[in-house]
Protein backbone atom coordinates (compact mmCIF):
# COMPACT_ATOMS: atom_id res chain seq x y z
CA UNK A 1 -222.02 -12.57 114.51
CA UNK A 2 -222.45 -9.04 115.84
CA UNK A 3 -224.33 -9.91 119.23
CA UNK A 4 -223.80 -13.35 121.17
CA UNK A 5 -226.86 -15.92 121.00
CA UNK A 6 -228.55 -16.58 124.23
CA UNK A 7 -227.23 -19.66 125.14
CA UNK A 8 -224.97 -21.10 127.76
CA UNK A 9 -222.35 -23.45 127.52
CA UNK A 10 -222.03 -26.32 130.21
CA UNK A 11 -219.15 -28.42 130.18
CA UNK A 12 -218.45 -30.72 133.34
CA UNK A 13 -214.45 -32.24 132.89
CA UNK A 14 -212.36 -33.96 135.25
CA UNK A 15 -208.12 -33.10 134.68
CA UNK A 16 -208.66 -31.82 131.07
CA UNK A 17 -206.58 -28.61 130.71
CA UNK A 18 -205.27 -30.91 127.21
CA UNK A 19 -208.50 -30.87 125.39
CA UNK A 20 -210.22 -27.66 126.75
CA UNK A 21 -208.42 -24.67 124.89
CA UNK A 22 -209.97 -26.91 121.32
CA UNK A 23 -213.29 -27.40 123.21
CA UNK A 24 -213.47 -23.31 124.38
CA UNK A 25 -211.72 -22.37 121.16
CA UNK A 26 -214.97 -23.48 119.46
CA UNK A 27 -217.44 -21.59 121.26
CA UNK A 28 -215.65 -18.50 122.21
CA UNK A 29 -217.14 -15.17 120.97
CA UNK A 30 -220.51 -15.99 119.99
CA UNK A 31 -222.17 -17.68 122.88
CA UNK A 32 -223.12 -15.37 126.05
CA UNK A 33 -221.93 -17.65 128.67
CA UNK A 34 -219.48 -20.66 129.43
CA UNK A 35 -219.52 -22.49 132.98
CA UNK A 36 -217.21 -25.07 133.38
CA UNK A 37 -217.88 -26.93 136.26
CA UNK A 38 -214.72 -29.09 137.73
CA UNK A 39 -214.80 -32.78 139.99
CA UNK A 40 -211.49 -33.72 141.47
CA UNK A 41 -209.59 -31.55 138.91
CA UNK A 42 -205.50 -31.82 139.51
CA UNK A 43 -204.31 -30.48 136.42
CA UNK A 44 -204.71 -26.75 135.05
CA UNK A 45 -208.06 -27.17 133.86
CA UNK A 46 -208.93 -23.57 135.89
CA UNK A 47 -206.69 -21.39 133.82
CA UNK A 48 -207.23 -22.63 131.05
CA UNK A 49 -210.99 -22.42 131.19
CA UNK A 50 -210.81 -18.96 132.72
CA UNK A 51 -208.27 -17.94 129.66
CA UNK A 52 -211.44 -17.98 127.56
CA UNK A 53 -213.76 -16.24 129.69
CA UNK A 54 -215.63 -19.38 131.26
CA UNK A 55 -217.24 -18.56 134.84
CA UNK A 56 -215.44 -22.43 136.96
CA UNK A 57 -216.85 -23.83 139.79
CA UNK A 58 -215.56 -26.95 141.55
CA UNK A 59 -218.19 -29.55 142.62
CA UNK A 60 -217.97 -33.08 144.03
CA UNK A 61 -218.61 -35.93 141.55
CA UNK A 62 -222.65 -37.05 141.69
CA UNK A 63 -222.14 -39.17 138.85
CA UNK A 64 -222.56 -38.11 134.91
CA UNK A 65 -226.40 -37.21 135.20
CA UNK A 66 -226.40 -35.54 138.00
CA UNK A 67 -223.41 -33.59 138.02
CA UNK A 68 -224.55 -32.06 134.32
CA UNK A 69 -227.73 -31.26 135.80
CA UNK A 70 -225.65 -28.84 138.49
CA UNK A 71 -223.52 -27.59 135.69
CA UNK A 72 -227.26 -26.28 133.80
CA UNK A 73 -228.61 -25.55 136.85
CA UNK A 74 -225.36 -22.73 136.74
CA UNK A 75 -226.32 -21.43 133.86
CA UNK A 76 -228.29 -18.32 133.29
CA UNK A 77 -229.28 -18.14 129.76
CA UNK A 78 -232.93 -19.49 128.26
CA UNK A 79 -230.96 -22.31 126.09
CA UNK A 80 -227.39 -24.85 127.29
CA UNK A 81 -225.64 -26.28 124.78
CA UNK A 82 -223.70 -29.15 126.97
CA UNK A 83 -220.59 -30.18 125.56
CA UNK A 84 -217.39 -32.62 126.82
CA UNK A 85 -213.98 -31.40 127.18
CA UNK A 86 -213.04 -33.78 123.89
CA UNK A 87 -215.59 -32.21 121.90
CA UNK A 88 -215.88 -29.42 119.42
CA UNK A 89 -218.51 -27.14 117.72
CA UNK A 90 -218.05 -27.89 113.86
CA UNK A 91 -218.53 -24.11 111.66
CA UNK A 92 -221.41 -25.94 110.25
CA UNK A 93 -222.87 -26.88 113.97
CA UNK A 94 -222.04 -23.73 114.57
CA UNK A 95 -224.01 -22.00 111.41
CA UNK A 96 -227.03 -24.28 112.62
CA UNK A 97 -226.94 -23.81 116.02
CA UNK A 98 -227.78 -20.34 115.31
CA UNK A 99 -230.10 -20.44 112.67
CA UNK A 100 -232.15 -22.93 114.97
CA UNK A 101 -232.17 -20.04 117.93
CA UNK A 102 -233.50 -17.49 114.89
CA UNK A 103 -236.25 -19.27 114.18
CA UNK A 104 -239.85 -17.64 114.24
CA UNK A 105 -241.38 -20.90 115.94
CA UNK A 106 -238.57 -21.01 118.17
CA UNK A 107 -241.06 -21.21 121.27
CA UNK A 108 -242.01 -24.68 119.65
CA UNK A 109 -238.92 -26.39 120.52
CA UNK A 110 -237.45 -27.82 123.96
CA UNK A 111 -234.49 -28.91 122.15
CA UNK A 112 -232.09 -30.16 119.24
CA UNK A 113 -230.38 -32.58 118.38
CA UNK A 114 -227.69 -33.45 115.95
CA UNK A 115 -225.14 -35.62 115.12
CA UNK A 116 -221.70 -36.32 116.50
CA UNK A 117 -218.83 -37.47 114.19
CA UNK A 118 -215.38 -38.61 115.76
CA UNK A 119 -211.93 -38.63 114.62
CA UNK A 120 -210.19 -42.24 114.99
CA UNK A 121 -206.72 -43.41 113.95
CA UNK A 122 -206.24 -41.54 110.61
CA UNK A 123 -209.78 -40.32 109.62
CA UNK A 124 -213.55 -39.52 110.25
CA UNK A 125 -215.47 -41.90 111.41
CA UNK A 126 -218.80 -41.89 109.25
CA UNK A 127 -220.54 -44.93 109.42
CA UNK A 128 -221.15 -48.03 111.31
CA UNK A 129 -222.39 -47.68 115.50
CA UNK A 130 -220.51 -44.33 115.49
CA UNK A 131 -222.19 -42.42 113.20
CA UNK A 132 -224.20 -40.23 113.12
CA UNK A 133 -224.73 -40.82 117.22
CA UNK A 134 -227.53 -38.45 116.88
CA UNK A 135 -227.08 -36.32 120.31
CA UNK A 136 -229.58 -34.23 122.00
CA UNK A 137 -227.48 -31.50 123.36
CA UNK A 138 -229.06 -28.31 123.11
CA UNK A 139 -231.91 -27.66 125.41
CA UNK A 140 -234.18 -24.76 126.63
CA UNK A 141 -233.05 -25.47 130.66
CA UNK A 142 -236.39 -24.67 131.99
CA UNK A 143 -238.09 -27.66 129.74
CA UNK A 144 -235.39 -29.91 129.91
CA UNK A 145 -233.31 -32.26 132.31
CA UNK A 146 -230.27 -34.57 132.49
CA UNK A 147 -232.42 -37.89 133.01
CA UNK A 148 -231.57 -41.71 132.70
CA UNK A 149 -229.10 -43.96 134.12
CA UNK A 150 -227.53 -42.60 137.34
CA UNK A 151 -223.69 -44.01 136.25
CA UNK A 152 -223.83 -44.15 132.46
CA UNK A 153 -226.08 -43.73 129.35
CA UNK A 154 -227.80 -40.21 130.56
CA UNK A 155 -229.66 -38.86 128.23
CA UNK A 156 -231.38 -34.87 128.23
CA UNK A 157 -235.29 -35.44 128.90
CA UNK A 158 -236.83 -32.63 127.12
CA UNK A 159 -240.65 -31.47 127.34
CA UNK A 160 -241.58 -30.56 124.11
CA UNK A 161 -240.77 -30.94 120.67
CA UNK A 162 -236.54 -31.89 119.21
CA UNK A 163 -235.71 -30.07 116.26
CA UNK A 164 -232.80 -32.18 114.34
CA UNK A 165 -229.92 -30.21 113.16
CA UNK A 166 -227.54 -31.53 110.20
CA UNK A 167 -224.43 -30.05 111.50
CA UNK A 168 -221.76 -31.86 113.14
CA UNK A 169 -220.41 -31.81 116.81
CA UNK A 170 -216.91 -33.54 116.39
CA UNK A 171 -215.76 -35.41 119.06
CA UNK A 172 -212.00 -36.11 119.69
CA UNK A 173 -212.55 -39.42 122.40
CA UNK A 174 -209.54 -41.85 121.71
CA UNK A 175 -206.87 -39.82 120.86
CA UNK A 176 -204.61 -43.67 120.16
CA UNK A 177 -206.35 -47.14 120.17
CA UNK A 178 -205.08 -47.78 123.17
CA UNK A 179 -206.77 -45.61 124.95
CA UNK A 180 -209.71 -46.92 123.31
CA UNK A 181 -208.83 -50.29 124.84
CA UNK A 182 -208.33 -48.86 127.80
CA UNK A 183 -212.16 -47.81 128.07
CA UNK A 184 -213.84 -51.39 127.86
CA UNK A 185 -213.30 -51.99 131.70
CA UNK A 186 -214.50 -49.42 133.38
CA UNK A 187 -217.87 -49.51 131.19
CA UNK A 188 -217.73 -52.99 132.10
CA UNK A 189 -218.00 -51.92 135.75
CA UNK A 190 -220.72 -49.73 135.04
CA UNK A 191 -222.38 -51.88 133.05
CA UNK A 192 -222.32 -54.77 135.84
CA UNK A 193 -223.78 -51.61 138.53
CA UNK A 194 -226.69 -50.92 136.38
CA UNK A 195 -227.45 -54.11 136.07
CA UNK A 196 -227.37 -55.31 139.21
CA UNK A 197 -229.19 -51.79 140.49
CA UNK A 198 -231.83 -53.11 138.20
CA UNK A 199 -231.54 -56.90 139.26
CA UNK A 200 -231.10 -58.50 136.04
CA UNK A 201 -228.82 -62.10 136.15
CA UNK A 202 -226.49 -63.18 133.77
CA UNK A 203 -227.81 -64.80 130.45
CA UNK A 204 -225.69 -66.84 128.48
CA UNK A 205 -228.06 -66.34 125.38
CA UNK A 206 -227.24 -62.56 125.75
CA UNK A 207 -223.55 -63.35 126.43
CA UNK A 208 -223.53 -65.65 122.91
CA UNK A 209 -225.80 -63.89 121.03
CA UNK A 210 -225.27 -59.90 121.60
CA UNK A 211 -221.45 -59.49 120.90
CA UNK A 212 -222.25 -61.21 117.13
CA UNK A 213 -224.84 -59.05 116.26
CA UNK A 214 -223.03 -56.04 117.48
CA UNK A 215 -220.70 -56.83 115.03
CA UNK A 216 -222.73 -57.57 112.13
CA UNK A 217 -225.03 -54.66 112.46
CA UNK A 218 -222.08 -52.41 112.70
CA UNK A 219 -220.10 -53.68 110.23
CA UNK A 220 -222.64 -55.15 107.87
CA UNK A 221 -226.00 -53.24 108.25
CA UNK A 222 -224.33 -50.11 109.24
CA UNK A 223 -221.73 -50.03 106.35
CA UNK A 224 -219.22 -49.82 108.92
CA UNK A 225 -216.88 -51.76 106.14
CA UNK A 226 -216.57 -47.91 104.40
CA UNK A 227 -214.14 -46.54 107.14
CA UNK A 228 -211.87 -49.28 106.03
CA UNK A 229 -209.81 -50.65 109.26
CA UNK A 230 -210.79 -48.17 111.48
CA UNK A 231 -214.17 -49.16 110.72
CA UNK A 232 -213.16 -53.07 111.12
CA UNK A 233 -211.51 -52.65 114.17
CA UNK A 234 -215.08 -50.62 115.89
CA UNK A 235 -217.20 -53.42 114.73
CA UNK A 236 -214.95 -56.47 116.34
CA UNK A 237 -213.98 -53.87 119.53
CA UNK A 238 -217.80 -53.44 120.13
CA UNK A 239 -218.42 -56.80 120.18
CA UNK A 240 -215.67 -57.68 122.34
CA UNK A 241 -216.10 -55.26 124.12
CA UNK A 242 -220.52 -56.44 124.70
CA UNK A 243 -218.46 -59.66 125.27
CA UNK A 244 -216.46 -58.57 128.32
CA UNK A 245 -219.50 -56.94 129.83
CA UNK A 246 -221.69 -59.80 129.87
CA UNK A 247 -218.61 -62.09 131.13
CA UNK A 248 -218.16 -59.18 134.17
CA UNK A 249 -221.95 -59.98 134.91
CA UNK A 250 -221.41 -63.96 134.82
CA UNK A 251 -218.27 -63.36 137.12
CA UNK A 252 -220.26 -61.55 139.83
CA UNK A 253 -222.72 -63.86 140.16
CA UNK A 254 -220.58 -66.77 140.42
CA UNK A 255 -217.30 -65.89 141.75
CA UNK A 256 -216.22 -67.97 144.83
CA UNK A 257 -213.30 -67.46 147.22
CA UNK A 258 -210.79 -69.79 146.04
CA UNK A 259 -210.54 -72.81 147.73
């Protein structure tokens, strides 16, 4: 591409000088603008991000919704594209990405959306409660916001029409299954804040019902049966993992100094 598009990149990340050079790599030359905006960073997440160009600011943590919605509020170009560190713009994302800023009826749009494939074990992940994770990511910032849950599940709010693209964002999130593991915890804990910020109890119909048809409609209904173990493994971990949660919730209700 001869001239960069007018967008802005917006990446908030947290000691991730590993996955950043892929991430930047990805968007480098054909986007005016990267801001990378750091909480708490230790590692060399600065010079790395600077390597490519990106314009880093440190700010304080204010949680996932609110801290993207400084990172944006950065920015200075008409549309964001908001990524995470362990993400990457696909050529074909890419491709659409800028066909979608070319359009005539461009004005039409507050933003896009388009799905988000990850890498697991040994392969692409392409079906079951993983795919196609249809993300809204790119956003015109003066008709859109970083809205939802304060702690987890935010979501962009846009004003206006959401154009879907077909190309995907790949996302590199549990580089071993361990680390995978290691990830049902603390969305436990935030799980058992927003539910308590909302005041919902724990229900044992939820607790006995919800991890089994997490399972089925992943592995069954979702064909997630055609990513062979990988696939087999997401399906049981998700319902475990809706398992745990729900357990968390019983235990803060009912815990009791022990006697």
């Amino acid at each position: 591409m001869a001239e960069s598009l007018p967008l802005s990149v917006a990446i908030i990340a947290k000691n991730e000088a590993h996955n950043l050079p892929r991430c930047l790599a990805s968007v480098r030359g054909w986007v005016a603008e990267i801001v990378v905006v750091l909480n708490d960073t230790t590692d060399d997440s600065e010079t790395v991000a600077k390597s490519f160009g990106a314009a880093v600011h440190r700010l304080p943590w204010r949680g996932y919704r609110d801290t993207k919605n400084a990172a944006t509020d950065l920015t200075r170009q008409p549309w964001v594209l908001s990524l995470d560190a362990d993400e990457e713009v696909s050529p074909a994302l890419r491709a659409d990405i800028a066909a979608f800023l070319a359009r005539p009826d461009l004005a039409a749009f507050a933003g896009a959306r388009f799905p988000r494939k990850v890498w697991f074990i040994d392969r692409w992940i392409t079906h079951g409660d993983w795919y196609p994770d249809l993300s809204l990511r790119l956003f015109h910032r003066d008709r859109a916001r970083w809205g939802g849950d304060e702690f987890v599940h935010e979501k962009v709010e846009c004003r206006g029409p959401v154009a879907t693209l077909s190309g995907d964002l790949h996302h590199y999130s549990f580089p071993t299954l361990s680390s995978h593991v290691a990830k049902i915890n603390p969305f436990a804990d935030l799980f058992v804040r927003q539910q308590q910020a909302r005041g919902r109890k724990f229900s044992l119909a939820a607790a006995t019902f919800r991890p089994g048809w997490r399972f089925f409609r992943a592995y069954v209904l979702k064909r997630g049966f055609l990513d062979g173990f990988p696939g087999f493994y997401i399906a049981w971990a998700t319902a475990f993992g809706a398992f745990v949660r729900y357990s968390r919730l019983y235990e803060e209700h009912r815990k009791r100094s022990a006697p």
